[in-house]
C-alpha atoms as a PDB file:
ATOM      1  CA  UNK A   1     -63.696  85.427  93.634  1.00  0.00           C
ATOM      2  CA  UNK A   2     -62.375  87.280  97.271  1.00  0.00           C
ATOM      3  CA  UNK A   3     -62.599  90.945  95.349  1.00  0.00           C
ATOM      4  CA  UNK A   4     -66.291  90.009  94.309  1.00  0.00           C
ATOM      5  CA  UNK A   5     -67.049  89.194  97.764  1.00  0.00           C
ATOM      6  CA  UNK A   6     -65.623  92.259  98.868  1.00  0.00           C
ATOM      7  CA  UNK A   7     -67.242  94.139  96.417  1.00  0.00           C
ATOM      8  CA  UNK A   8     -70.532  92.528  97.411  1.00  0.00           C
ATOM      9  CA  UNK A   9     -69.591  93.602 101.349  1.00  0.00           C
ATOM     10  CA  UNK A  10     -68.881  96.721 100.491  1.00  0.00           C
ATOM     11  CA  UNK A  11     -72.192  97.535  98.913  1.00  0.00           C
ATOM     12  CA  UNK A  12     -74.267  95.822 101.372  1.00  0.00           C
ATOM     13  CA  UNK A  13     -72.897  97.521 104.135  1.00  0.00           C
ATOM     14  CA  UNK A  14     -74.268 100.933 102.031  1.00  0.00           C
ATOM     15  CA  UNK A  15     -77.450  99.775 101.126  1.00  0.00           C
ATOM     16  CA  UNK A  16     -77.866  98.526 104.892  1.00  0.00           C
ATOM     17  CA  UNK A  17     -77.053 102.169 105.430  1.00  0.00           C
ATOM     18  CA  UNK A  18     -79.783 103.025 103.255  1.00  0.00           C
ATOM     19  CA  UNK A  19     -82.763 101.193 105.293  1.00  0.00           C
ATOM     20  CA  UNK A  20     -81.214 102.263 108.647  1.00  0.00           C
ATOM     21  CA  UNK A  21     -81.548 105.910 107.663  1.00  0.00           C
ATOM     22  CA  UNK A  22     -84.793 105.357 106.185  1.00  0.00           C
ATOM     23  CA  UNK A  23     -86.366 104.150 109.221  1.00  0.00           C
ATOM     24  CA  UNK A  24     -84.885 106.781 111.165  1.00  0.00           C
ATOM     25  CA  UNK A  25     -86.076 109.115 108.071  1.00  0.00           C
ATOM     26  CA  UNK A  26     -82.456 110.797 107.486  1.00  0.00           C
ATOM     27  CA  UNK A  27     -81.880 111.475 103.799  1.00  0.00           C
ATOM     28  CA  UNK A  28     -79.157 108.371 102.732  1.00  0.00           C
ATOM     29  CA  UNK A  29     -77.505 110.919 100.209  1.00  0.00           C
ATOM     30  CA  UNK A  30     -77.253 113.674 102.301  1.00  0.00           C
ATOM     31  CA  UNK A  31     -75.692 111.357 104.956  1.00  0.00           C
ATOM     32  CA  UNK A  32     -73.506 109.648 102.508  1.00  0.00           C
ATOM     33  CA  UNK A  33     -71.873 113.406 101.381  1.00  0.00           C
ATOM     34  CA  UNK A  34     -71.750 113.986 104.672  1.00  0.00           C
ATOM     35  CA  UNK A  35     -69.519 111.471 105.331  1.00  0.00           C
ATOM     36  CA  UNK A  36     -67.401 111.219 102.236  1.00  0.00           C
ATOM     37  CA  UNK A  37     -65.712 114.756 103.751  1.00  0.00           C
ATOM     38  CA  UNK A  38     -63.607 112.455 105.674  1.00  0.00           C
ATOM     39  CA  UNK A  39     -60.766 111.998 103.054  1.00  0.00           C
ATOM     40  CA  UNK A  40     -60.260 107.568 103.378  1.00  0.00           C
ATOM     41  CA  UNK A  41     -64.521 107.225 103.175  1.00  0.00           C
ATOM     42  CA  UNK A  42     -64.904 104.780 101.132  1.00  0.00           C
ATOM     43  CA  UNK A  43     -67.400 105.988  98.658  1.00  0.00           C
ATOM     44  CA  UNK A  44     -70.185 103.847  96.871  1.00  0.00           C
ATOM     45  CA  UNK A  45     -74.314 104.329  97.011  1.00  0.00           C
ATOM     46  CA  UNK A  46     -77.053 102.463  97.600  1.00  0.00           C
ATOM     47  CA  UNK A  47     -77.899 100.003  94.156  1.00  0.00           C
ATOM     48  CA  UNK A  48     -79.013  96.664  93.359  1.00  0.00           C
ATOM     49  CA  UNK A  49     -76.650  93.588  92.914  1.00  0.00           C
ATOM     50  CA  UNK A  50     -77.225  91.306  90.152  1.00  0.00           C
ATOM     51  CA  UNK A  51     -75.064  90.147  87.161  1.00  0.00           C
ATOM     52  CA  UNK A  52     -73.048  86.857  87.166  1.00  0.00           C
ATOM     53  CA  UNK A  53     -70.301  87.302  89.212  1.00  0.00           C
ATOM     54  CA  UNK A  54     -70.787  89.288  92.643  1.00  0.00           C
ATOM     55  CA  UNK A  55     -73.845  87.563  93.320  1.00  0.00           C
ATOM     56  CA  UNK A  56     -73.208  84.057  92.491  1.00  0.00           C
ATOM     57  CA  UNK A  57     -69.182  84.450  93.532  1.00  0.00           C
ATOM     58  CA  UNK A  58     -70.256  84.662  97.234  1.00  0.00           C
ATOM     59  CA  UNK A  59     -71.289  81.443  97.498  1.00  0.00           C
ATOM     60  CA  UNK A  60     -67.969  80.473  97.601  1.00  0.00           C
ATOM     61  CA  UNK A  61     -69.230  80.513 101.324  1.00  0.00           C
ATOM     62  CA  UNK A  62     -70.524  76.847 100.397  1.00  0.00           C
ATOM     63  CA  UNK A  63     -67.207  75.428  99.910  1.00  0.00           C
ATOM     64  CA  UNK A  64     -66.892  76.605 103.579  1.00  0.00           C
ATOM     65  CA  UNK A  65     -69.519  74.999 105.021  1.00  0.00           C
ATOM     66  CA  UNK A  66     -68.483  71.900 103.072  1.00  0.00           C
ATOM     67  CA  UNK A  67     -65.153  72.634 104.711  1.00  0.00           C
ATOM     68  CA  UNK A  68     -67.016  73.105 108.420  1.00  0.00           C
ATOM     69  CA  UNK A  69     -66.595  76.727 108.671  1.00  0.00           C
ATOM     70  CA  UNK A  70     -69.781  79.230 108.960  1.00  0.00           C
ATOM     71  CA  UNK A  71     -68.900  82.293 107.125  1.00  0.00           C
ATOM     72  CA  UNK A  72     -71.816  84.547 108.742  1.00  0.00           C
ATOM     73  CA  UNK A  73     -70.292  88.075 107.368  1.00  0.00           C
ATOM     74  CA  UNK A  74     -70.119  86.504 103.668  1.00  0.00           C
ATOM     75  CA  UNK A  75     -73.965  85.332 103.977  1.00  0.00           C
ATOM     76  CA  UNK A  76     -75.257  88.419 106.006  1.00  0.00           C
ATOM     77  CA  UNK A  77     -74.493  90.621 103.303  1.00  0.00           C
ATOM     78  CA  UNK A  78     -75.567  88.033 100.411  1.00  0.00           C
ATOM     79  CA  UNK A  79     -79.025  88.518 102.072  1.00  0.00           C
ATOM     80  CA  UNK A  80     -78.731  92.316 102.684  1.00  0.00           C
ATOM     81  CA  UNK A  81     -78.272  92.775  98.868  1.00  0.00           C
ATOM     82  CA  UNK A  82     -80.840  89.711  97.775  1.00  0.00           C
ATOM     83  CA  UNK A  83     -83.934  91.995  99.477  1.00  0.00           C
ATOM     84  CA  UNK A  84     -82.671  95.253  98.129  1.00  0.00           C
ATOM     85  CA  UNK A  85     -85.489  94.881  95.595  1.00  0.00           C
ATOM     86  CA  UNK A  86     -87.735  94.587  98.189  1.00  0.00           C
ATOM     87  CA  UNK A  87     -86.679  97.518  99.823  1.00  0.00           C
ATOM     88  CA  UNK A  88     -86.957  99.777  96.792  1.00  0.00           C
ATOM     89  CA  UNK A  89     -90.298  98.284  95.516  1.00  0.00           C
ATOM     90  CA  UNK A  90     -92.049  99.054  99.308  1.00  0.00           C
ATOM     91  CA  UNK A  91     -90.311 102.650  98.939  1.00  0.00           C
ATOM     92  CA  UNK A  92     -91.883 103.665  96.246  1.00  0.00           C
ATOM     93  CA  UNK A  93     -95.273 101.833  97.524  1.00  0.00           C
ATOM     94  CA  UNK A  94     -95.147 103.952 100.783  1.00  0.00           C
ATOM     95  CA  UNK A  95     -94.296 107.245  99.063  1.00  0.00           C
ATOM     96  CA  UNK A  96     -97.597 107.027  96.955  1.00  0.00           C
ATOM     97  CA  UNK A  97     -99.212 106.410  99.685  1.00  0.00           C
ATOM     98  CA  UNK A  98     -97.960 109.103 101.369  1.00  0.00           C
ATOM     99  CA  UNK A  99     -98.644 111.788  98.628  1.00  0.00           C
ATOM    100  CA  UNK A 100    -102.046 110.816  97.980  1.00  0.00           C
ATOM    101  CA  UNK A 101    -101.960 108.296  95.044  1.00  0.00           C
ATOM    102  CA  UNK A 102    -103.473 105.246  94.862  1.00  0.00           C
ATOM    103  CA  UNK A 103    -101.086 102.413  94.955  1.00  0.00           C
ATOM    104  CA  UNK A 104    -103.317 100.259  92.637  1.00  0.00           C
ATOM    105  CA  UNK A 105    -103.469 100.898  89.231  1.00  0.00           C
ATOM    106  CA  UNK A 106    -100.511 103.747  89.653  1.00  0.00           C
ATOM    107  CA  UNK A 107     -97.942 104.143  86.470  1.00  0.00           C
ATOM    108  CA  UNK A 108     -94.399 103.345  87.431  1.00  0.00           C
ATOM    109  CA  UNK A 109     -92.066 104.003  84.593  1.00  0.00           C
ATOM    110  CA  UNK A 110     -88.768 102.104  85.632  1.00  0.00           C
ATOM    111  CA  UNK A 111     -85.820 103.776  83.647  1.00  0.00           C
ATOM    112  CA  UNK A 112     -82.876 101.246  83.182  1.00  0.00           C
ATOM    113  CA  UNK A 113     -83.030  96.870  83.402  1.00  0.00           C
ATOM    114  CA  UNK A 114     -79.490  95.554  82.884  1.00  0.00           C
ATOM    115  CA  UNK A 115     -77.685  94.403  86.153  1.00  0.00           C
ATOM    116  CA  UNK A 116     -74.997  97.605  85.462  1.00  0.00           C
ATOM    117  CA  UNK A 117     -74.692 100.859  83.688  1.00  0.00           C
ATOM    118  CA  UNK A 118     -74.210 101.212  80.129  1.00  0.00           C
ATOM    119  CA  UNK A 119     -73.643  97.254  78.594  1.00  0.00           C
ATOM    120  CA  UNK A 120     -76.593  95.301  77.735  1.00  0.00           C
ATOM    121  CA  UNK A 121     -76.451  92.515  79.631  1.00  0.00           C
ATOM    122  CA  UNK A 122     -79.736  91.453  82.139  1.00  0.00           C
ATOM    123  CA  UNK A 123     -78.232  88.250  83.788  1.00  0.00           C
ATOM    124  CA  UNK A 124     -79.465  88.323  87.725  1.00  0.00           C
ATOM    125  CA  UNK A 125     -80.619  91.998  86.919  1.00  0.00           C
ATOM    126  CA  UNK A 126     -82.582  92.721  90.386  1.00  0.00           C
ATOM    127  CA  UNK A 127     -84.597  95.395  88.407  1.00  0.00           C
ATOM    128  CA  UNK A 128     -86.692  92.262  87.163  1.00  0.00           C
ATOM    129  CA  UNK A 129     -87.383  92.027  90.993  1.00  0.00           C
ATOM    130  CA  UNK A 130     -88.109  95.074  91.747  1.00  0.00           C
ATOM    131  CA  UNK A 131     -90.698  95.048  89.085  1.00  0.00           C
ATOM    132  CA  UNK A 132     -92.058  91.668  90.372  1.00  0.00           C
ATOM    133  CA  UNK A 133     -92.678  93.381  93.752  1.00  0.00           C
ATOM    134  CA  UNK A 134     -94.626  96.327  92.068  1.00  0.00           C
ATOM    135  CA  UNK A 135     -96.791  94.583  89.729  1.00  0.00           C
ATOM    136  CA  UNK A 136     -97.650  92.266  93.199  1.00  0.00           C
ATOM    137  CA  UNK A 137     -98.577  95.802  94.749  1.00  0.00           C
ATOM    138  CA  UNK A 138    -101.065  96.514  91.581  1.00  0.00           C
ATOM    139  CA  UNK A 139     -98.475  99.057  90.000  1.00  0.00           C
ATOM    140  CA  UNK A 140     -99.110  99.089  86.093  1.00  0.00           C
ATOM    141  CA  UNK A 141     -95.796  99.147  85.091  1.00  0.00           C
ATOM    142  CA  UNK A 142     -93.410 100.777  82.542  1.00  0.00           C
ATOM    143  CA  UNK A 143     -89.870  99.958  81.223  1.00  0.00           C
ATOM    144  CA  UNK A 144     -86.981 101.416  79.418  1.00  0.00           C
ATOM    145  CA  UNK A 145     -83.598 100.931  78.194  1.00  0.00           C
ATOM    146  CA  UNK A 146     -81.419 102.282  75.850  1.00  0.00           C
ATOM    147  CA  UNK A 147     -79.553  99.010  75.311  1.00  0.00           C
ATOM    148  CA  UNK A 148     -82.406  96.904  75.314  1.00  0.00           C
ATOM    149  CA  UNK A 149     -84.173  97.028  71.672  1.00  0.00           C
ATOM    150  CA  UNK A 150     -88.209  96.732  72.404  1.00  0.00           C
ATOM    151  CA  UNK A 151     -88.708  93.125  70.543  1.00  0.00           C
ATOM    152  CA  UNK A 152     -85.860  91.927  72.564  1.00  0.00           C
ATOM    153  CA  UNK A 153     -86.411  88.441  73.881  1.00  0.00           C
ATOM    154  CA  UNK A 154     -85.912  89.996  76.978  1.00  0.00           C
ATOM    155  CA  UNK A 155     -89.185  92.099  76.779  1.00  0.00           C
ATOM    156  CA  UNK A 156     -91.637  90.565  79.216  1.00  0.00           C
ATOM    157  CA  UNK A 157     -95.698  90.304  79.801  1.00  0.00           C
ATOM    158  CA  UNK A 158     -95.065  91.801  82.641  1.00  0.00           C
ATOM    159  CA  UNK A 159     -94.372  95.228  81.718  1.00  0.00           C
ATOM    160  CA  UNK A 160     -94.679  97.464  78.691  1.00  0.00           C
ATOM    161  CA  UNK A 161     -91.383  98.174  76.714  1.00  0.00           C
ATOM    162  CA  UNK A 162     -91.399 101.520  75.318  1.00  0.00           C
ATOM    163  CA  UNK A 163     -89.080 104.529  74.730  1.00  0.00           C
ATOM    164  CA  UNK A 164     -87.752 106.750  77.583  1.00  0.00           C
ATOM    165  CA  UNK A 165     -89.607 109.384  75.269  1.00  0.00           C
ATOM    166  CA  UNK A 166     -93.473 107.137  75.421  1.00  0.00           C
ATOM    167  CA  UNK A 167     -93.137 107.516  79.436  1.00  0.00           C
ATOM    168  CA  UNK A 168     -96.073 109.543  79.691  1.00  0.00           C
ATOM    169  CA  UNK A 169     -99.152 109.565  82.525  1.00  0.00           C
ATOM    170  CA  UNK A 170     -96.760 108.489  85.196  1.00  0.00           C
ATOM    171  CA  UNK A 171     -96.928 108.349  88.681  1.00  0.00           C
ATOM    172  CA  UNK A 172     -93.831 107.431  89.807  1.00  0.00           C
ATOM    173  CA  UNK A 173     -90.181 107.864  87.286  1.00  0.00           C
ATOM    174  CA  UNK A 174     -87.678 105.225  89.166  1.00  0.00           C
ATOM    175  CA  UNK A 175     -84.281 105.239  87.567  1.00  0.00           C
ATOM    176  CA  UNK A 176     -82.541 102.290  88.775  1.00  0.00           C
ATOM    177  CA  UNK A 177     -79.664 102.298  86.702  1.00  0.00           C
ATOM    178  CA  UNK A 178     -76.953 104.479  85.922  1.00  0.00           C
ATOM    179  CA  UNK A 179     -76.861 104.579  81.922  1.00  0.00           C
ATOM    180  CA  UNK A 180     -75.272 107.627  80.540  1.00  0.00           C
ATOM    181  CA  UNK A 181     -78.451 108.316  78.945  1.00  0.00           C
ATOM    182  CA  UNK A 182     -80.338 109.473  82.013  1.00  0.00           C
ATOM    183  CA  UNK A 183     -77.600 112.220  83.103  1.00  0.00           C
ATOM    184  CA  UNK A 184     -78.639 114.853  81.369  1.00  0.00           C
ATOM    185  CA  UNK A 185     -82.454 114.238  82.066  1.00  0.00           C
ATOM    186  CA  UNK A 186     -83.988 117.605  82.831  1.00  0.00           C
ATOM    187  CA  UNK A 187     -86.689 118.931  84.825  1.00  0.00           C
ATOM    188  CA  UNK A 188     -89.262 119.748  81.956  1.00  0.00           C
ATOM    189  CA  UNK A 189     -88.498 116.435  80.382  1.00  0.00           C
ATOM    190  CA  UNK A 190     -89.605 114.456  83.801  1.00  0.00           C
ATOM    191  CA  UNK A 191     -92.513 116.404  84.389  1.00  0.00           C
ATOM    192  CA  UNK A 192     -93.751 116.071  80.885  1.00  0.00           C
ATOM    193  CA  UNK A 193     -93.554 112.640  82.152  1.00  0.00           C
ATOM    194  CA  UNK A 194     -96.566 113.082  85.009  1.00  0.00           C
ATOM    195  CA  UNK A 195    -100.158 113.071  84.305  1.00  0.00           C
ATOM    196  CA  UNK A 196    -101.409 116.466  82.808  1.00  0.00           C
ATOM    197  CA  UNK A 197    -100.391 119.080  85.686  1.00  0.00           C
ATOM    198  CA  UNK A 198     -99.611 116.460  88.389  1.00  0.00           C
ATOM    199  CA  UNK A 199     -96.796 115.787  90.495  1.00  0.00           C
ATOM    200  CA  UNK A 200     -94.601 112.761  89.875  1.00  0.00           C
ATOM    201  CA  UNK A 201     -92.740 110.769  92.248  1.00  0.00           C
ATOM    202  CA  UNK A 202     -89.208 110.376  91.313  1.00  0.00           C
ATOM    203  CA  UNK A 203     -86.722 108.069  92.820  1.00  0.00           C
ATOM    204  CA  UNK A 204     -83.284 107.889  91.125  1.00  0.00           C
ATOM    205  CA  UNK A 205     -81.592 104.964  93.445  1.00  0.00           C
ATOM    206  CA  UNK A 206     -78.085 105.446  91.893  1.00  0.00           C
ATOM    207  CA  UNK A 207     -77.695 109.411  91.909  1.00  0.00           C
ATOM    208  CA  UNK A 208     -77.388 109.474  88.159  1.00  0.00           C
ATOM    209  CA  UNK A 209     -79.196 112.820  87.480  1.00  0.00           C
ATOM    210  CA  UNK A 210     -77.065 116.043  87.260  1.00  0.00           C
ATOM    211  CA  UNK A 211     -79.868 118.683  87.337  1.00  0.00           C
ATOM    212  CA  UNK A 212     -81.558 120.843  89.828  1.00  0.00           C
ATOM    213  CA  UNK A 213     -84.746 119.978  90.601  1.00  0.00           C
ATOM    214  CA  UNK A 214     -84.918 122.299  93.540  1.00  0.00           C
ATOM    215  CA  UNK A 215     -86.932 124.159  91.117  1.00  0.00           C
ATOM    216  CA  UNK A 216     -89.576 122.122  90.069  1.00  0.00           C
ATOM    217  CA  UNK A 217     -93.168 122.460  91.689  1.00  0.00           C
ATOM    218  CA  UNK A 218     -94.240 118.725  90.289  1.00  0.00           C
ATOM    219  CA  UNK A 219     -91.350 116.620  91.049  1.00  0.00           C
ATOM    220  CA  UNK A 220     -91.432 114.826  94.352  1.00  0.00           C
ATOM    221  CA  UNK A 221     -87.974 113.560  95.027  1.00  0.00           C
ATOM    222  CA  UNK A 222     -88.122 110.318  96.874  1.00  0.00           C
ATOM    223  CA  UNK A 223     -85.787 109.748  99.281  1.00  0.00           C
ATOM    224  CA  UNK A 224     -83.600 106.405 100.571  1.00  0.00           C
END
């Protein structure tokens, strides 16, 4: 129970990073590389926090105030990692805006919906909030997963469940989990992702993609 609650520390302390830099409009990754030069950084990334053990293990911080002890740290970065979702919805909201698309009505295909990378388990997966927070926006959104078959119980009226391959007219590619799958995602395969000729907004929260995409005149990278 302690190493989840470190774990959960450790990560909100990053993704506190993450909306620090933003509103100071510093590039989180860059800063994050930056820093990892010093040899005892420890390293981690921004990412959402769901699953049944670091984000229900925290609360261990009730048994304290049962006990008469406030355990402020413990809770502070419970809440840091409970609006993460909210973060990374409104980032994606403001960077339409900001190229030019309409917010309402805009395509978001959101790559990846299991609380962790590569297992198909969804318990406490914050990507269901993150989608929550779009749809509330007027996004029309998309989903994929490679571990999550499309007439899964888990498929929602929410969203659309399609193959990575059916993402097509998007506005916005947001890969919010680090499955294997997504790695070797090139260029030409996200752009034949936008509308016909358009740019596409994409925000991979996690770092998973390997490729350059300095090269690419239609992907807008955005960035935490």
């Amino acid at each position: 129970m302690i190493e989840n609650v470190q774990r959960d520390l450790n990560i909100a302390f990053v993704n506190e990073l993450a909306q620090i830099f933003s509103v100071m409009n510093l590039n989180t990754e860059e800063v994050l590389k930056a820093a990892r030069t010093k040899w005892n950084f420890w390293t981690s990334g921004p990412g959402l926090v769901g699953g049944h053990c670091i984000g229900v293990d925290p609360y261990l911080a009730y048994g304290a105030v049962k006990a008469g002890y406030s355990p402020d740290l413990i809770l502070a970065g419970r809440k840091v990692n409970s609006d993460m979702p909210e973060f990374v919805a409104t980032k994606i909201v403001k960077s339409l805006s900001k190229n030019g698309k309409p917010v309402k009505g805009s395509r978001v295909g959101i790559a990846g919906l299991t609380f962790k990378e590569n297992c198909p388990d969804v318990r406490n997966s914050k990507v269901f909030d993150v989608i929550h927070e779009l749809r509330g926006w007027g996004c029309e959104v998309l989903a994929s997963d490679p571990f999550i078959p499309l007439e899964s119980e888990e498929t929602n009226p929410n969203f659309t469940m399609v193959e990575l391959s059916d993402f097509v007219d998007l506005d916005v590619l947001a890969i919010l989990v680090a499955h294997d799958a997504y790695v070797a995602l090139k260029p030409q395969e996200i752009e034949q992702m936008s509308w016909d000729g358009k740019d596409i907004l994409l925000l991979d929260l996690k770092g998973v993609l390997t490729c350059d995409l300095s090269s690419s005149k239609l992907i807008r990278k955005v960035v935490l």
